[in-house]
Structures are given as C-alpha cells and as structure tokens.
Protein backbone atom coordinates (compact mmCIF):
# COMPACT_ATOMS: atom_id res chain seq x y z
CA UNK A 1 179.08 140.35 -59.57
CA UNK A 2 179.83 142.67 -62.89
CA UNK A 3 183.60 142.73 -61.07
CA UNK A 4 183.59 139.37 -61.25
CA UNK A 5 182.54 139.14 -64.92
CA UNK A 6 185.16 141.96 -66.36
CA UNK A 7 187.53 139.90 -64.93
CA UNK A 8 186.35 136.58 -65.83
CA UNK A 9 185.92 137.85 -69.80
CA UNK A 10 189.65 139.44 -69.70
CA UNK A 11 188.21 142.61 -71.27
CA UNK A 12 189.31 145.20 -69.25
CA UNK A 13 192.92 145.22 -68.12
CA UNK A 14 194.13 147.12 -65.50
CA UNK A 15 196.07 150.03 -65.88
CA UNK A 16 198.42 149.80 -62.54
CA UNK A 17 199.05 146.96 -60.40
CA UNK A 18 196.36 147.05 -57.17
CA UNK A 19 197.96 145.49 -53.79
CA UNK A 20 195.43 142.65 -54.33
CA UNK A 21 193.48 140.90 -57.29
CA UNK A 22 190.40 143.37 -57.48
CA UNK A 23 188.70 139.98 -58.71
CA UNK A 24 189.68 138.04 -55.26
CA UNK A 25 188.17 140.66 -53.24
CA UNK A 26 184.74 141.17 -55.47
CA UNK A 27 184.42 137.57 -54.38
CA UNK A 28 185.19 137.78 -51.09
CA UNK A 29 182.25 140.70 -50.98
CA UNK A 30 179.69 138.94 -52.99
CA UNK A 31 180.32 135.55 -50.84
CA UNK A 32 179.56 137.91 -47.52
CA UNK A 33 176.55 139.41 -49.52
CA UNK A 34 174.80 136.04 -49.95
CA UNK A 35 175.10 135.25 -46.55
CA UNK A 36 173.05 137.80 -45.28
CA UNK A 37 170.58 137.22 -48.33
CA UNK A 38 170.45 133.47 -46.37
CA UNK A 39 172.36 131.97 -49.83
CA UNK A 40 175.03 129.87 -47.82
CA UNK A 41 175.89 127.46 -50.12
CA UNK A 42 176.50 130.11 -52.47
CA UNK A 43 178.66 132.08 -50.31
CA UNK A 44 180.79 129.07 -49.50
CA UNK A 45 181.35 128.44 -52.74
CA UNK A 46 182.13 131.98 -53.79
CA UNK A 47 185.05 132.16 -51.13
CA UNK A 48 186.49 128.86 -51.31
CA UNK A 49 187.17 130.24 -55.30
CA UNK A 50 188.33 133.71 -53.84
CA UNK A 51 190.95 131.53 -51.99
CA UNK A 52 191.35 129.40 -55.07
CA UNK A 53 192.08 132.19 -57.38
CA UNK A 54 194.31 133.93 -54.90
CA UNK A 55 196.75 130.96 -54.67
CA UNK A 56 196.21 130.17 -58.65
CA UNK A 57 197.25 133.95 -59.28
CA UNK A 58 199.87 133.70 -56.41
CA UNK A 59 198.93 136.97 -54.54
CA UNK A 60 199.56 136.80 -51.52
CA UNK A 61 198.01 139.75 -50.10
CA UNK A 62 195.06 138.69 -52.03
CA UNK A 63 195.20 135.40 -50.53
CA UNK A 64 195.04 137.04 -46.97
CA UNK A 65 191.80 138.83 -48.11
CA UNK A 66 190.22 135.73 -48.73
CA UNK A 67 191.39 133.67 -45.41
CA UNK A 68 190.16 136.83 -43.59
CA UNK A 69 186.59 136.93 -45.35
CA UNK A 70 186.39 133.30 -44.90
CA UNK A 71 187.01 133.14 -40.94
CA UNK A 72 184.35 135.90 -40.92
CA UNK A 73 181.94 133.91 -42.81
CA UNK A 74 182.94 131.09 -40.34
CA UNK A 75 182.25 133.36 -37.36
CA UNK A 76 179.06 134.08 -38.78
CA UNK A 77 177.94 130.90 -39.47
CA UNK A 78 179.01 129.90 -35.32
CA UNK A 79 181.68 127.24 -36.15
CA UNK A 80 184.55 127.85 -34.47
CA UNK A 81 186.54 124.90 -36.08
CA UNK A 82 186.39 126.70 -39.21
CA UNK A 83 187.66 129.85 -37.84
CA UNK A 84 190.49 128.76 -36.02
CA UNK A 85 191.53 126.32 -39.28
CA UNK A 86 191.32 129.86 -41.40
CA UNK A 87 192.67 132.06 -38.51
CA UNK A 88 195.49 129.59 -38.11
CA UNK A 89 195.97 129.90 -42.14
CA UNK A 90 195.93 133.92 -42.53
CA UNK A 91 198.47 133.89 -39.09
CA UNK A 92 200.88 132.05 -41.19
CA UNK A 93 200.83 133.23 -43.83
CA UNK A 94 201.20 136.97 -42.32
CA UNK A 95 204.13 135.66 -40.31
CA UNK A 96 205.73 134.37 -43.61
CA UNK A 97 204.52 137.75 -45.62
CA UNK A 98 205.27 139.92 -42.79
CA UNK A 99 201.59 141.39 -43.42
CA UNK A 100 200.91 142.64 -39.74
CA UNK A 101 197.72 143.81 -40.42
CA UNK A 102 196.35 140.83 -41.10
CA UNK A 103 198.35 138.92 -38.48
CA UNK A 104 196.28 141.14 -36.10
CA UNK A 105 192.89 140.36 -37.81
CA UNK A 106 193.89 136.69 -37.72
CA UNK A 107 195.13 136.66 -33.92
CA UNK A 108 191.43 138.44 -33.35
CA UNK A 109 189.74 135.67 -34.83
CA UNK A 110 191.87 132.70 -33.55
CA UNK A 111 190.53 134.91 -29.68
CA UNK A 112 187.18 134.02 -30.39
CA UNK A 113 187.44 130.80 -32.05
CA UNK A 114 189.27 129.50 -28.91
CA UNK A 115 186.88 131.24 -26.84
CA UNK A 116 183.96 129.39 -28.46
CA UNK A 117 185.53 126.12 -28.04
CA UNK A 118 185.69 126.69 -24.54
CA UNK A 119 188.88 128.03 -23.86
CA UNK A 120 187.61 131.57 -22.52
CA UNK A 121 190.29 133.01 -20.62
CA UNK A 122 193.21 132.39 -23.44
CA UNK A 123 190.59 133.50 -26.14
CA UNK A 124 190.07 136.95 -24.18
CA UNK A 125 193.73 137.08 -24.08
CA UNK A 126 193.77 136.78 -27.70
CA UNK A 127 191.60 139.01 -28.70
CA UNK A 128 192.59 141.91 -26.28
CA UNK A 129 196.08 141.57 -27.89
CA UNK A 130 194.63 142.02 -31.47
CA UNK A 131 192.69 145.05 -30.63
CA UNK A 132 195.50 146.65 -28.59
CA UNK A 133 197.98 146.21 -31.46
CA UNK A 134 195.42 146.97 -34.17
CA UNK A 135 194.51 150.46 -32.01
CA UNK A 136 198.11 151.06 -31.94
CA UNK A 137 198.54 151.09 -35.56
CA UNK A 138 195.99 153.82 -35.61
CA UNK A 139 193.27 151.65 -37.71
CA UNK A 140 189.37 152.02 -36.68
CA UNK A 141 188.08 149.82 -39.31
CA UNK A 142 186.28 147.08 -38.88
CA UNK A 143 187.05 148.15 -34.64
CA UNK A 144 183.24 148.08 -33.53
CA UNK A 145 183.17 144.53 -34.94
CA UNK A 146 186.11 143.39 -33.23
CA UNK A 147 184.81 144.68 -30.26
CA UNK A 148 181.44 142.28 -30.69
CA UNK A 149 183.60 139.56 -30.95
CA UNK A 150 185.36 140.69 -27.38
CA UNK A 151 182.44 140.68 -26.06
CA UNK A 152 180.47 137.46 -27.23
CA UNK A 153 184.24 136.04 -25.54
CA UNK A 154 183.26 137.90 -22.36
CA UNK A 155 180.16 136.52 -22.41
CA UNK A 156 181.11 133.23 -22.82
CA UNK A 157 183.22 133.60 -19.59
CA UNK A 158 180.34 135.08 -17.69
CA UNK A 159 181.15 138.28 -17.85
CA UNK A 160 178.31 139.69 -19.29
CA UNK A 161 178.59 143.25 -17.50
CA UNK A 162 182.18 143.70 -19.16
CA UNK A 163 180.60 142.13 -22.47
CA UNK A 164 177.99 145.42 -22.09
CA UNK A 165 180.86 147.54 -21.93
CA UNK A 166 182.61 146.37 -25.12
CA UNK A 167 179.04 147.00 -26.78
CA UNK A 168 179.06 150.65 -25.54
CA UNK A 169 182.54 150.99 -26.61
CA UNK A 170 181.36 149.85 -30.25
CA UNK A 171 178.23 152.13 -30.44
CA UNK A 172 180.54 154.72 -29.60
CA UNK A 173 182.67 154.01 -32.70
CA UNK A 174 179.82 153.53 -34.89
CA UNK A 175 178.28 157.01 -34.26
CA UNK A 176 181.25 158.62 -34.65
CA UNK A 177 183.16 156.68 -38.12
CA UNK A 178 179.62 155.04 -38.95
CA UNK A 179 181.11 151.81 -39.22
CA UNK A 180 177.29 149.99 -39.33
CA UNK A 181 177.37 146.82 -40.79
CA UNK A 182 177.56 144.84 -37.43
CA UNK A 183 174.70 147.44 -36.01
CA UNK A 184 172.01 144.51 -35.97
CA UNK A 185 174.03 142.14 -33.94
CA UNK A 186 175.06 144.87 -31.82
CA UNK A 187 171.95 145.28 -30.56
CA UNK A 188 171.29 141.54 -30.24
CA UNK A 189 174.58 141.51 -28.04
CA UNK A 190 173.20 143.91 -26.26
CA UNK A 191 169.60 142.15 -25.26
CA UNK A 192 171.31 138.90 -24.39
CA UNK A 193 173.48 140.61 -22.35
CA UNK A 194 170.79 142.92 -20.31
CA UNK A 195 168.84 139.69 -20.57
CA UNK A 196 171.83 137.87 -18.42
CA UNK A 197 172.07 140.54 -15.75
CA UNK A 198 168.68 141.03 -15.28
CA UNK A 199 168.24 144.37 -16.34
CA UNK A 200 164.63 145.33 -16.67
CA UNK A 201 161.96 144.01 -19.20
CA UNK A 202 161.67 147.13 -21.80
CA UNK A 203 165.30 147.46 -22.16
CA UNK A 204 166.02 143.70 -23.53
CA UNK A 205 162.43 144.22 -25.04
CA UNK A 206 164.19 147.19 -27.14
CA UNK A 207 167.39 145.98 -27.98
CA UNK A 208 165.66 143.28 -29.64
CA UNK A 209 163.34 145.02 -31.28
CA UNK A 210 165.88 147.30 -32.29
CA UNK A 211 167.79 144.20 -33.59
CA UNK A 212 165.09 143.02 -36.02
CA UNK A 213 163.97 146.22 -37.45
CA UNK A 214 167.75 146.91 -37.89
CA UNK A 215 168.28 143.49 -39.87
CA UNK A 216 165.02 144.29 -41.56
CA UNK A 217 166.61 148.08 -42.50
CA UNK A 218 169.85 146.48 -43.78
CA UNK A 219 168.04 143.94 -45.81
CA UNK A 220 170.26 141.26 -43.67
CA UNK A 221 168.13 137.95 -44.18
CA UNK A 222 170.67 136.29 -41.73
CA UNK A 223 170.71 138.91 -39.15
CA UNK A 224 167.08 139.38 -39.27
CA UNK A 225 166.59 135.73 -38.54
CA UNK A 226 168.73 135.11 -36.00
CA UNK A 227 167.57 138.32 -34.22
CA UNK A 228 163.81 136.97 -34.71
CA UNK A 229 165.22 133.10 -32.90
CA UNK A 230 167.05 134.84 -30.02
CA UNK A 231 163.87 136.97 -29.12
CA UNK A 232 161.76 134.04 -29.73
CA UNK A 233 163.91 131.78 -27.31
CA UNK A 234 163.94 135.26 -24.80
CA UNK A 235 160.02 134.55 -24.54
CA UNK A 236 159.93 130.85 -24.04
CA UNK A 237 162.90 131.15 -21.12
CA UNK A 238 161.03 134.12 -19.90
CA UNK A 239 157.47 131.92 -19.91
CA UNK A 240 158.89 129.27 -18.12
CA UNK A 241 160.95 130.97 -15.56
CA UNK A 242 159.59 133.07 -12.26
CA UNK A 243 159.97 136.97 -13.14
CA UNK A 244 161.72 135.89 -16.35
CA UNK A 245 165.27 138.13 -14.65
CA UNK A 246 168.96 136.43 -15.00
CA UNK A 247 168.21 133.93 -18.09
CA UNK A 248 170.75 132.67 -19.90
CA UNK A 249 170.49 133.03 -23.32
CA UNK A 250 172.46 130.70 -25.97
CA UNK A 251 174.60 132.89 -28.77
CA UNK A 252 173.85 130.28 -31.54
C-alpha cells in the first residue's frame, strides 16, 4: 500500500528502468492480500486498476503481471470463466511479446480453467504441458502451486490417487525451496483426496485439521474458511453415509 502511494504522489522517481511498473505489481500483491483477508470487492478492484495502469503506462510485461494475478484471483475465487477469459488474454499477449514465461503460466491456467468447465482430459493435457516446459526452463517458483492445480484437474477426472501424487510432489518442493503460500490448500487437497479413496478416518481427520490451523497460521481469512466448509461438509457426508469411506467431496 505505501508502494502504491510513492507512486501515486510522483515523489520518488526511479533511478533505472525495472522490467515492470513496480506500481502494477504492488497492486497486483495488495489485490491477492485482500483476498485472503476475505476483502473481495477490494481485491477486484485493486487488479482490474493493476491491469488498467499497465495498459495506460503501456508495459507490457507489466500488463502480463496483472493478467497473471488476475486469473489467480479467478482460480481462487472457483470461476473458471474468468480464468480462461484472463488465461486466454496473458496467452496472447505472450505470443505477441514473445514472453514465454508467461505463455507457460497462462497455458497452466487455461489447463485448469478447461478442466473445471468440464473438459478434464484436454485440461490435464494443458496443464502437464505448462509444467513440463516451465521445469525445462529450470524455474521452481510458484511449481508446488502449479502442481495443486494438476491435481484439483486430476481430481476432477477421478483420478484422485494420481491427484495424491501431485500433492506429494508439491510438499516435496515446499520443504525443500519453502515455497508455502499454497501450504493450507495443500493440505485441504490432500483430505478431499484421502477422503475420495477411502483412506482411513485420522488421516482426512489430519489433513484437515492441518488445513485450518495452517490458514489460521498464515492469517489466510479465505483459506481458513474454506478449509472450515470442506471439513464441515466431510462431517455431514460422513453422518449420512454407512462407514462414511469413498465420499465425494465438492472442490467449491
């Protein structure tokens, strides 16, 4: 937010020319911090002028920070319209830039966007792609979170022992490059998967548990209640099904 304001009262000039607008990206961070303080409205606004400013200023690169943090914000709010529109913007405009980076990030997103729309198997196909070609660039950030979107898509096939997999993979990232921000919904993943399989009672019981007090650790409003719904809606499908083993849980 002071970022924001330096820029905003042209005090401080910049000494060399950054790749992006630092202003464009301290909105694009304060937009993702009000969503997990549960200040949506706030954060939509704050990226839709990230993306503003970006085009106003005509940086480019700047402008793919923005489409990026705003198919995230999509993905976190579960509306896969808005993250294919957005993922469908930053792949342009990466073609037209030649920014492969973020032509990976947006192929990623456009995966699970199609996934969630009920196109599994081309959405998989997607986002394996991305990850390959981002792995073969040799960048781990931002990996264990790609991964979570992999495996929501398996999921959403019914392949929640592969979707398990892709978790592990993620945790293994995390402990060793400490990558954490997606730690809470990790561990969601990870109960709505065992929870799907069957796997016994105290493991889902402790990857949700592990969920919330994660989200509550973080200070993630968001996170903390949507780990808080999915465990509540574990119980009720639990309470009204014999042995409570294979449920299906909803991801949103």
């Amino acid at each position: 937010m002071r970022g924001v304001q330096i820029w905003r009262s042209g005090a401080a000039a910049s000494p060399v020319e950054d790749v992006e607008t630092a202003a464009t990206c301290c909105l694009c961070y304060d937009a993702v911090l009000d969503w997990h303080f549960g200040e949506i409205a706030s954060c939509q606004a704050k990226i839709a002028e990230a993306i503003a400013l970006a085009k106003k200023l005509n940086d480019m690169h700047g402008l793919a920070v923005a489409q990026c943090y705003a198919a995230l914000l999509a993905h976190h709010e579960r509306n896969p319209a808005e993250v294919e529109r957005f993922a469908s913007d930053l792949i342009e405009l990466s073609t037209h830039q030649n920014f492969p980076y973020w032509l990976v990030v947006g192929s990623i997103f456009r995966g699970w966007a199609r996934s969630a729309s009920g196109k599994t198997e081309e959405g998989i196909s997607w986002i394996i792609d991305g990850i390959r070609d981002r792995r073969s660039s040799g960048s781990i950030l931002g990996m264990p979170f790609f991964l979570a979107l992999k495996a929501e898509a398996l999921y959403l096939a019914d392949r929640a022992p592969e979707a398990i997999e892709a978790i592990a993979e993620a945790e293994l990232l995390i402990e060793r490059f400490e990558d954490r921000h997606w730690c809470a919904e990790l561990h969601l993943l990870r109960g709505v998967f065992l929870t799907a399989i069957g796997s016994a009672e105290p493991q889902i019981e402790a990857s949700f548990c592990k969920a919330i007090r994660t989200a509550k650790e973080q200070k993630s409003v968001s996170l903390e209640k949507r780990s808080e719904a999915t465990y509540a809606e574990y119980h009720r499908q639990k309470a009204s099904a014999s042995g409570g083993r294979g449920l299906r849980l909803p991801l949103w």
